[in-house]
Protein backbone atom coordinates (compact mmCIF):
# COMPACT_ATOMS: atom_id res chain seq x y z
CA UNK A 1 -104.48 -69.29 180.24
CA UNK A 2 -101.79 -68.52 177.81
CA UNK A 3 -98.15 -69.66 177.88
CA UNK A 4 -95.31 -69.59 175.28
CA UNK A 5 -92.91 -72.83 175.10
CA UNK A 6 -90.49 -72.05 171.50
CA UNK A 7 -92.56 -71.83 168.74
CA UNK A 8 -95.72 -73.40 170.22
CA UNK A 9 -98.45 -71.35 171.98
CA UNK A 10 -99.90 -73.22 174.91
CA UNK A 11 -103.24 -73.01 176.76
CA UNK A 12 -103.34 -74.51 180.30
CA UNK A 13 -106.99 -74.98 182.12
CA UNK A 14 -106.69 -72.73 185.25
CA UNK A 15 -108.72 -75.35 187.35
CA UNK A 16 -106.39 -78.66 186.80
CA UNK A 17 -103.34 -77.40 184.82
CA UNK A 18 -103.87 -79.70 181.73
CA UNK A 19 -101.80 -78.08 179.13
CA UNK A 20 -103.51 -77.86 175.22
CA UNK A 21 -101.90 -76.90 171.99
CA UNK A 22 -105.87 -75.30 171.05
CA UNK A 23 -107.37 -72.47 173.19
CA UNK A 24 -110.70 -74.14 172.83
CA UNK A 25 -110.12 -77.09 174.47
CA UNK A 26 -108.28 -75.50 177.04
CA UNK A 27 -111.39 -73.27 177.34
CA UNK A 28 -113.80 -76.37 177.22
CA UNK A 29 -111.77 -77.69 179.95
CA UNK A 30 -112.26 -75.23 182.41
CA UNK A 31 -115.74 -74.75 182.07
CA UNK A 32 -116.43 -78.70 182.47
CA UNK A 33 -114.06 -78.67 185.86
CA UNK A 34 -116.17 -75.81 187.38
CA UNK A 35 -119.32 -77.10 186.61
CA UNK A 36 -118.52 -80.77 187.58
CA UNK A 37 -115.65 -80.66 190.01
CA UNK A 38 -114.08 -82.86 187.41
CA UNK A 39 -112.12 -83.60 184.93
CA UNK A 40 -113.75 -85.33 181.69
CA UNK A 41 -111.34 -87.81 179.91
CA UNK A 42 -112.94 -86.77 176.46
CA UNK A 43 -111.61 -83.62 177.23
CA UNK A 44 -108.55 -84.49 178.94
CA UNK A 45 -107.27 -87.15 175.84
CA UNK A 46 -106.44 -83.50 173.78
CA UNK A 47 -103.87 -82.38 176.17
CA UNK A 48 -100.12 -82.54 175.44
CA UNK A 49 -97.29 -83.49 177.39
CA UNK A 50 -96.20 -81.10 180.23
CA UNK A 51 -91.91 -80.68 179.96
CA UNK A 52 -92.19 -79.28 183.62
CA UNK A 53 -92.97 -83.03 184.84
C-alpha cells in the first residue's frame, strides 16, 4: 500500500489504484471497494494526482 515519490509518502488502494497522500484514506478506500464493488466519490475526492498517467 506504500510507495515513495521524493519527499512525499504515498498510499495507493490495492483494489482501484487511487493514490492518497494519508494512509487512512487509502485504507478507507479499500475496505469500501471490497465491500461494495465500488468506488465511493466521498472517498475518491481525497486522492492526488497520479504522475504515471
Amino acid at each position: 500500500m506504500v510507495g515513495a515519490r521524493g519527499d512525499l509518502s504515498i498510499y495507493r488502494c490495492e483494489e482501484c489504484d487511487l493514490e492518497f497522500e494519508e494512509r487512512i484514506w487509502a485504507q478507507r478506500c479499500e475496505d469500501h471497494d471490497r465491500k461494495y464493488q465500488a468506488c465511493s466519490i466521498d472517498i475518491a475526492r481525497h486522492a492526488v494526482m497520479s504522475k504515471n498517467t
